[in-house]
N, C-alpha and C. Protein backbone atom coordinates (compact mmCIF):
# COMPACT_ATOMS: atom_id res chain seq x y z
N UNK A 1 -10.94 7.83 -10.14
CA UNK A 1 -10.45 6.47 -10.17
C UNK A 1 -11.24 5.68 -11.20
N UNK A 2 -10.48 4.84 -11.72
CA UNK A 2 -11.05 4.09 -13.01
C UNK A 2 -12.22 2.87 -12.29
N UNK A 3 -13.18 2.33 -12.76
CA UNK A 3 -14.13 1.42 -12.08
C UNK A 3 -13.60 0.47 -12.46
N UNK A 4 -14.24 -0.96 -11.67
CA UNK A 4 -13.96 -2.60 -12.33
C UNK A 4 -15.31 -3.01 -12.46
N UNK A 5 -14.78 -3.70 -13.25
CA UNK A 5 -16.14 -4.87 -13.51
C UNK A 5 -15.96 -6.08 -12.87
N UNK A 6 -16.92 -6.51 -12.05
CA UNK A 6 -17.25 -7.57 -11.03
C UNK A 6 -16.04 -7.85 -10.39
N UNK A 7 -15.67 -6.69 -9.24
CA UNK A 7 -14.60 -7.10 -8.71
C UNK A 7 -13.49 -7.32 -9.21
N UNK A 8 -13.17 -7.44 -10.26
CA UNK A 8 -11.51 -7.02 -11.16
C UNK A 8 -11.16 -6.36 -10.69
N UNK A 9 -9.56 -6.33 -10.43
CA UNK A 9 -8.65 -5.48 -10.30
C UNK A 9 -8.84 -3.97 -11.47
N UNK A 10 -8.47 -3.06 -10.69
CA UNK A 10 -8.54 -1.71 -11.57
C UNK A 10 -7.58 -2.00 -12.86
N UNK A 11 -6.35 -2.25 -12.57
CA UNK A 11 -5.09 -2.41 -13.45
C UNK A 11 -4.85 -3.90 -13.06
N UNK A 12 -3.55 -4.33 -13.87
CA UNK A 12 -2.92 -5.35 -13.61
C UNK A 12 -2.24 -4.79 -12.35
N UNK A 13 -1.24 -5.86 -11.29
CA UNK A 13 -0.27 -5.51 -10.82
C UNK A 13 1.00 -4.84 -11.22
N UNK A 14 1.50 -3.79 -11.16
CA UNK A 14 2.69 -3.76 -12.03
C UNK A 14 3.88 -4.45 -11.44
N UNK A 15 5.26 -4.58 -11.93
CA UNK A 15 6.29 -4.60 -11.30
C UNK A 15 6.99 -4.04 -10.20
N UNK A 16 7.18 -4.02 -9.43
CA UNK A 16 7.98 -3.43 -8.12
C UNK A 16 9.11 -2.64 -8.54
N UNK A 17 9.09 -1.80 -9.50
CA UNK A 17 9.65 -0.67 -9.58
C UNK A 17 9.35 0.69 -9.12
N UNK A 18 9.96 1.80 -8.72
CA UNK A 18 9.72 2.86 -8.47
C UNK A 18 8.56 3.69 -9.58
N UNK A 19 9.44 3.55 -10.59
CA UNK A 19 8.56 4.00 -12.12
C UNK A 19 6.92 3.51 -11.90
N UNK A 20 7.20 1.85 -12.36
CA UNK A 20 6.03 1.26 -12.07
C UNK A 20 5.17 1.84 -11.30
N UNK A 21 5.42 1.94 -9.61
CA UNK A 21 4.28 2.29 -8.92
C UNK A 21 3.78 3.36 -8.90
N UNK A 22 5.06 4.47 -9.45
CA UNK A 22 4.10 5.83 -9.80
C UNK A 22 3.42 6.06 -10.80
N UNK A 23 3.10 5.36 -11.68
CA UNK A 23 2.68 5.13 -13.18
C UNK A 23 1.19 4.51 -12.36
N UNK A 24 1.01 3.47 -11.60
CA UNK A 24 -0.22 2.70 -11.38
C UNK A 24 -0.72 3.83 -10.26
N UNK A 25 -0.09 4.39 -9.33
CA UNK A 25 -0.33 5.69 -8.81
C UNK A 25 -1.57 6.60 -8.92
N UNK A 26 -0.78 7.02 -10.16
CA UNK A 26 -1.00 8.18 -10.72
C UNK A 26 -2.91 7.26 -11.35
N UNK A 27 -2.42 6.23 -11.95
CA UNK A 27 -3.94 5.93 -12.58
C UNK A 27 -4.83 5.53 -11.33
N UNK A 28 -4.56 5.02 -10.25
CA UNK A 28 -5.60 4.60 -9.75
C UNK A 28 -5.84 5.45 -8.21
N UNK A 29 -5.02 5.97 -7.83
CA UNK A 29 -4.73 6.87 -6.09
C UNK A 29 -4.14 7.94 -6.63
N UNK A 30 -4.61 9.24 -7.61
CA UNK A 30 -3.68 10.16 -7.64
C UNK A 30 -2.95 11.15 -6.50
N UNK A 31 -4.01 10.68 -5.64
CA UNK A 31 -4.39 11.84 -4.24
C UNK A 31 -3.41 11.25 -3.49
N UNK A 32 -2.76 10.05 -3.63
CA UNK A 32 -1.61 9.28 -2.88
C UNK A 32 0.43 9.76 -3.41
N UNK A 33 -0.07 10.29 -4.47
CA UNK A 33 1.20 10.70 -5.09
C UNK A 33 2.18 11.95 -4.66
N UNK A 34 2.02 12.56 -3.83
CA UNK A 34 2.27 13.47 -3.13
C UNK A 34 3.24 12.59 -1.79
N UNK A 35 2.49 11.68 -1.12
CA UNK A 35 2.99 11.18 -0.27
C UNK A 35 4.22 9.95 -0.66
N UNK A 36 3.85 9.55 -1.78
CA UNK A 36 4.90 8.38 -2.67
C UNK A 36 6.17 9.29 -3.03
N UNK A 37 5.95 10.38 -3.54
CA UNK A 37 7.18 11.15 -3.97
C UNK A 37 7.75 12.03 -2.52
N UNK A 38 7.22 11.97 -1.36
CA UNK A 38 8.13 12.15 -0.31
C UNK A 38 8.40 10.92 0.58
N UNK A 39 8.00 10.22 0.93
CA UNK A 39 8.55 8.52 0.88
C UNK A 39 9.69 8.29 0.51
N UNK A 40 9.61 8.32 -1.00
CA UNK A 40 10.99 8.10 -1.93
C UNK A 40 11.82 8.84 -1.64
N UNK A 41 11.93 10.24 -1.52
CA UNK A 41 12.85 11.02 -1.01
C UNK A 41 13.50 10.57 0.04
N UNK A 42 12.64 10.30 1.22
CA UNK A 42 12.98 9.72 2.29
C UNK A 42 13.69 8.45 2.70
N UNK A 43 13.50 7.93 1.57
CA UNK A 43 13.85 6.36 1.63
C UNK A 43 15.61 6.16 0.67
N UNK A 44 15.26 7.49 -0.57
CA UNK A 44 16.19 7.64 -0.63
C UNK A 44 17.91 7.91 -0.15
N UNK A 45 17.02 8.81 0.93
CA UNK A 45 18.03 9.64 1.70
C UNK A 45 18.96 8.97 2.60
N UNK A 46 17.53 7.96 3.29
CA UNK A 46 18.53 7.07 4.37
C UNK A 46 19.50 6.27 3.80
N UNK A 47 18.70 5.52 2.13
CA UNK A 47 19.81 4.70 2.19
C UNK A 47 21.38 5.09 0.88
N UNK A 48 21.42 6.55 0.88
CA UNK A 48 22.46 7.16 0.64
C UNK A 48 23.39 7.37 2.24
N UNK A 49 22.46 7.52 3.15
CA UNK A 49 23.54 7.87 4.31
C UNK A 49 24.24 6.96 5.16
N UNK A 50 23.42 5.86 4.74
CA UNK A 50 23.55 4.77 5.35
C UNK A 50 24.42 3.91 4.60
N UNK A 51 24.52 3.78 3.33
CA UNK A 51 25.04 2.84 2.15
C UNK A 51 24.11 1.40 2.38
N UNK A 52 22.92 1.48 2.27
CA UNK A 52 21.97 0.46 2.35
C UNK A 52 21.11 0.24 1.72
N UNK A 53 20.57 -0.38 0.81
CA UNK A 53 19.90 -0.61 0.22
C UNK A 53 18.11 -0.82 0.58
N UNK A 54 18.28 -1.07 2.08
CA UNK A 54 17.29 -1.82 2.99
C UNK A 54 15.99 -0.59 3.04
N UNK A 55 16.44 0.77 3.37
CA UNK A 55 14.86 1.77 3.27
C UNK A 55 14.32 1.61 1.50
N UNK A 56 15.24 1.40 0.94
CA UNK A 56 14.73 1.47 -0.64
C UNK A 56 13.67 0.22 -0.76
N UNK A 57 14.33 -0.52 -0.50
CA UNK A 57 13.37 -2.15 -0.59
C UNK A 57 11.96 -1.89 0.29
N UNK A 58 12.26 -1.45 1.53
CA UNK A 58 10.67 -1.27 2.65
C UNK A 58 9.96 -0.40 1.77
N UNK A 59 10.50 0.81 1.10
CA UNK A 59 9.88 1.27 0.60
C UNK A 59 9.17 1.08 -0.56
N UNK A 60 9.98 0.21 -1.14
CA UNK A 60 8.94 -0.45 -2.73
C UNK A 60 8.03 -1.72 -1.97
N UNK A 61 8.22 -2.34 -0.93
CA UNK A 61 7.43 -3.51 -0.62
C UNK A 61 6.32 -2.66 0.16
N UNK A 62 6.88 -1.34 0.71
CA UNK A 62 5.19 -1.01 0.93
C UNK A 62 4.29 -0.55 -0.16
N UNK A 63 4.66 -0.02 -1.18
CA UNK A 63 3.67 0.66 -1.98
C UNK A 63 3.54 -0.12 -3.09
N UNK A 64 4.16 -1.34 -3.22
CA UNK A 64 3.45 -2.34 -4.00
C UNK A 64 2.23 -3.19 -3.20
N UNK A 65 1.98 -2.61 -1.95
CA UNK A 65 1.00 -3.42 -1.05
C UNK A 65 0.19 -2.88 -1.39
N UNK A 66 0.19 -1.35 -1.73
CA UNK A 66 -0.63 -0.43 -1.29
C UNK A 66 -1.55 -0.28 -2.80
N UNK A 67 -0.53 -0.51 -3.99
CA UNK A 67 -0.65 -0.44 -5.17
C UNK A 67 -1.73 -2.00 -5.39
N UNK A 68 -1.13 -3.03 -4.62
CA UNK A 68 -2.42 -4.43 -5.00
C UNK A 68 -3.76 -3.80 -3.96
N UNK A 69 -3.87 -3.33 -3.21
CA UNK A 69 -4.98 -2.97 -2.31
C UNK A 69 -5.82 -2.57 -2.78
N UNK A 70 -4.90 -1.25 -3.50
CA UNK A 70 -6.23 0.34 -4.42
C UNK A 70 -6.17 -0.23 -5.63
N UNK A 71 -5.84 -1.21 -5.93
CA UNK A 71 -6.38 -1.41 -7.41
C UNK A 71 -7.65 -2.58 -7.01
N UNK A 72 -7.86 -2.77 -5.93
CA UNK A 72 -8.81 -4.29 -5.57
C UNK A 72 -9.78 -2.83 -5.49
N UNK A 73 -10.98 -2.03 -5.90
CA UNK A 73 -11.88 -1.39 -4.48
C UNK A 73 -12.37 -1.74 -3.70
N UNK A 74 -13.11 -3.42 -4.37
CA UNK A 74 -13.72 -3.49 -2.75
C UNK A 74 -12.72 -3.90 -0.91
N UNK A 75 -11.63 -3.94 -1.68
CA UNK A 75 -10.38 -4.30 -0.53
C UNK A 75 -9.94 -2.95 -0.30
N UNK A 76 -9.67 -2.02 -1.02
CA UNK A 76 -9.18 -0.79 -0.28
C UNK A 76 -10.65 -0.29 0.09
N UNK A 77 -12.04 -0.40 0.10
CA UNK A 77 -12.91 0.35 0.98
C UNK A 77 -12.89 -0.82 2.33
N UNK A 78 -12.73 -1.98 2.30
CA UNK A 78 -12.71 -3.27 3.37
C UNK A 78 -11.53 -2.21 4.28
N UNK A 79 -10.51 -1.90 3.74
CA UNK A 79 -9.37 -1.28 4.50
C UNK A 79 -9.30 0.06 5.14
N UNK A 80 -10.15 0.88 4.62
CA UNK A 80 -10.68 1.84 4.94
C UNK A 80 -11.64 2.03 5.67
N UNK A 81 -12.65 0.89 5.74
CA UNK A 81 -13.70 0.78 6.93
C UNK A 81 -12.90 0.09 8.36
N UNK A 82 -11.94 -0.71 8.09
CA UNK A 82 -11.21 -1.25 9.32
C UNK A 82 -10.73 0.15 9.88
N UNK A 83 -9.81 0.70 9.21
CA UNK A 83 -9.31 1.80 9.84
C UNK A 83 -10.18 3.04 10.39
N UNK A 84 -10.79 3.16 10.18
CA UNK A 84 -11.96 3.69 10.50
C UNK A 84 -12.33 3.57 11.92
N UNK A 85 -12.74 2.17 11.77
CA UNK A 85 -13.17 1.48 12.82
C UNK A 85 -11.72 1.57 14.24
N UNK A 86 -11.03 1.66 13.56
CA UNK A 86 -9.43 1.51 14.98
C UNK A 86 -9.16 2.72 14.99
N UNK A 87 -9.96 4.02 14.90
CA UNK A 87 -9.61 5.44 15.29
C UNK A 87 -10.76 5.69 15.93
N UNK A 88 -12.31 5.69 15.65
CA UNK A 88 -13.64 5.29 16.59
C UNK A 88 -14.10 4.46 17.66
N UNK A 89 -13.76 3.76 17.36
CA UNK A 89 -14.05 2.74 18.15
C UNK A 89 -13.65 2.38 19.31
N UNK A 90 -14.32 1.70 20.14
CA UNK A 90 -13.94 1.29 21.89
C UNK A 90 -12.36 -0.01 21.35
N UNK A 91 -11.73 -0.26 22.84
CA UNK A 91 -10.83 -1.19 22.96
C UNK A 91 -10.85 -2.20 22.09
N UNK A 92 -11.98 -2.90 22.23
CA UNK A 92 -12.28 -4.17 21.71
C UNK A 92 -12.68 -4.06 20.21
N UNK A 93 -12.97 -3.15 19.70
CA UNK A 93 -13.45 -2.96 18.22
C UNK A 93 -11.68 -2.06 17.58
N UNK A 94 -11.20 -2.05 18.65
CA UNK A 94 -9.75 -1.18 17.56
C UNK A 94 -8.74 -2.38 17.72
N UNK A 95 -9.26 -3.28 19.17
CA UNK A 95 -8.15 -4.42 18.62
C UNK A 95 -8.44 -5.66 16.99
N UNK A 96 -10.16 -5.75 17.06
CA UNK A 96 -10.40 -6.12 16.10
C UNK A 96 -10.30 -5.65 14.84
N UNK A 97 -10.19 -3.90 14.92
CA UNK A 97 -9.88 -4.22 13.80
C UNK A 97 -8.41 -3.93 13.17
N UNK A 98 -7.56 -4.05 14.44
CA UNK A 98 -5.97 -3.64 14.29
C UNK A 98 -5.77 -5.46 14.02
N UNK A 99 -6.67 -6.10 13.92
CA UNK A 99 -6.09 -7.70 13.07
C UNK A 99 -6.87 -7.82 12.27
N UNK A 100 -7.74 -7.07 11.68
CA UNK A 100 -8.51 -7.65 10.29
C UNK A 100 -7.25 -6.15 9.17
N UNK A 101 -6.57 -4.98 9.58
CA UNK A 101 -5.62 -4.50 8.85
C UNK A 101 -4.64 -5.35 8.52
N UNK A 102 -4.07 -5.72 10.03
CA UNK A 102 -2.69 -6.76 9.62
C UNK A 102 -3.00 -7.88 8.59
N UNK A 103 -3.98 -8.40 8.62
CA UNK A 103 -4.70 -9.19 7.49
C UNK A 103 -4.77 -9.30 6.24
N UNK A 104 -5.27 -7.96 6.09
CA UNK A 104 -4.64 -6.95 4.59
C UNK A 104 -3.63 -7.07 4.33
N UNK A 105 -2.89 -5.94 5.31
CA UNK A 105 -1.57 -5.76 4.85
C UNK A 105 -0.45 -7.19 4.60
N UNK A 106 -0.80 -8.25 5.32
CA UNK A 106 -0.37 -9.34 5.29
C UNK A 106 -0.32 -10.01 4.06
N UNK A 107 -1.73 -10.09 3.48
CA UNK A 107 -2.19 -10.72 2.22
C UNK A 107 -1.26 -9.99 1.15
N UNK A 108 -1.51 -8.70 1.22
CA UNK A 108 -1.22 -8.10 -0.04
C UNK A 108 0.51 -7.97 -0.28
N UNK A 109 1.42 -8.17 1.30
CA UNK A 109 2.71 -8.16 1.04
C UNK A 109 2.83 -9.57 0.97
N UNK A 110 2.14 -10.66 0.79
CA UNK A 110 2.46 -11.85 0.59
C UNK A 110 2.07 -11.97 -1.22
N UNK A 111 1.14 -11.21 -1.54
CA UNK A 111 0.45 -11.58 -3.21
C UNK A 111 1.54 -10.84 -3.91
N UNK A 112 2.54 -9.66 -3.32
CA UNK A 112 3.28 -9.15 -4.14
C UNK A 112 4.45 -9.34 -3.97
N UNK A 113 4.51 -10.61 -3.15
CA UNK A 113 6.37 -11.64 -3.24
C UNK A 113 7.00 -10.15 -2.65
N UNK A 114 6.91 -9.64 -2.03
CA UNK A 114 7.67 -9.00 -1.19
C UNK A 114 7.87 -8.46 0.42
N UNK A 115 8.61 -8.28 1.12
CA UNK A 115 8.55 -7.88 2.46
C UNK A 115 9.25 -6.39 2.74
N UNK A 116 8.45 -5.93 4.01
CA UNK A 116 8.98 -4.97 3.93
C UNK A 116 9.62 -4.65 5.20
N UNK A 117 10.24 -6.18 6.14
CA UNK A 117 11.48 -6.01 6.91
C UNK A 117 12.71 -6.11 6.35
């Protein structure tokens, strides 16, 4: 993974394209690209069977979340220590930190103007 300087973003944000996010992907989470290209399949699939457009969209509004997160590091290790913490941890430390994730995930589908209901 590429480093930042003082907290900079790795990359810019890209656009909420398919292309796009496998392009920022590939530079900053390569180890995530495996799971993006069966996603897409998946997201594809439903909304061929469905005639819907709606898994395509969840699916770009999640991995443009995911794409502002891993390009922040110190926010994708912040996200990675929460989760962490909500697979270890007693009751009270997995509810805390099942709302410092939603938090994240909140922020980052709000910074990238998209939703993914």
């Amino acid at each position: 993974m590429t480093t930042s300087a003082a907290g900079q973003p790795l990359i810019p944000q890209p656009p909420a394209t398919v292309a796009a996010l496998r392009q920022a992907i590939r530079q900053i989470a390569p180890a995530a690209l495996p799971a993006f290209t069966r996603e897409l399949d998946q997201a594809a699939d439903q909304s061929r069977q469905g005639s819907d457009l709606a898994p395509l969209q969840r699916f770009i509004a999640q991995w443009a979340a995911y794409v502002h997160i891993q390009r922040r590091p110190g926010l994708a290790a912040d996200l990675r220590r929460w989760e962490a913490h909500a697979e270890s941890g007693n009751a009270t430390q997995a509810r805390r930190a099942a709302s410092e994730i939603g938090r994240i995930l909140d922020q980052a589908h709000a910074a990238v103007g998209l939703h993914s209901r």
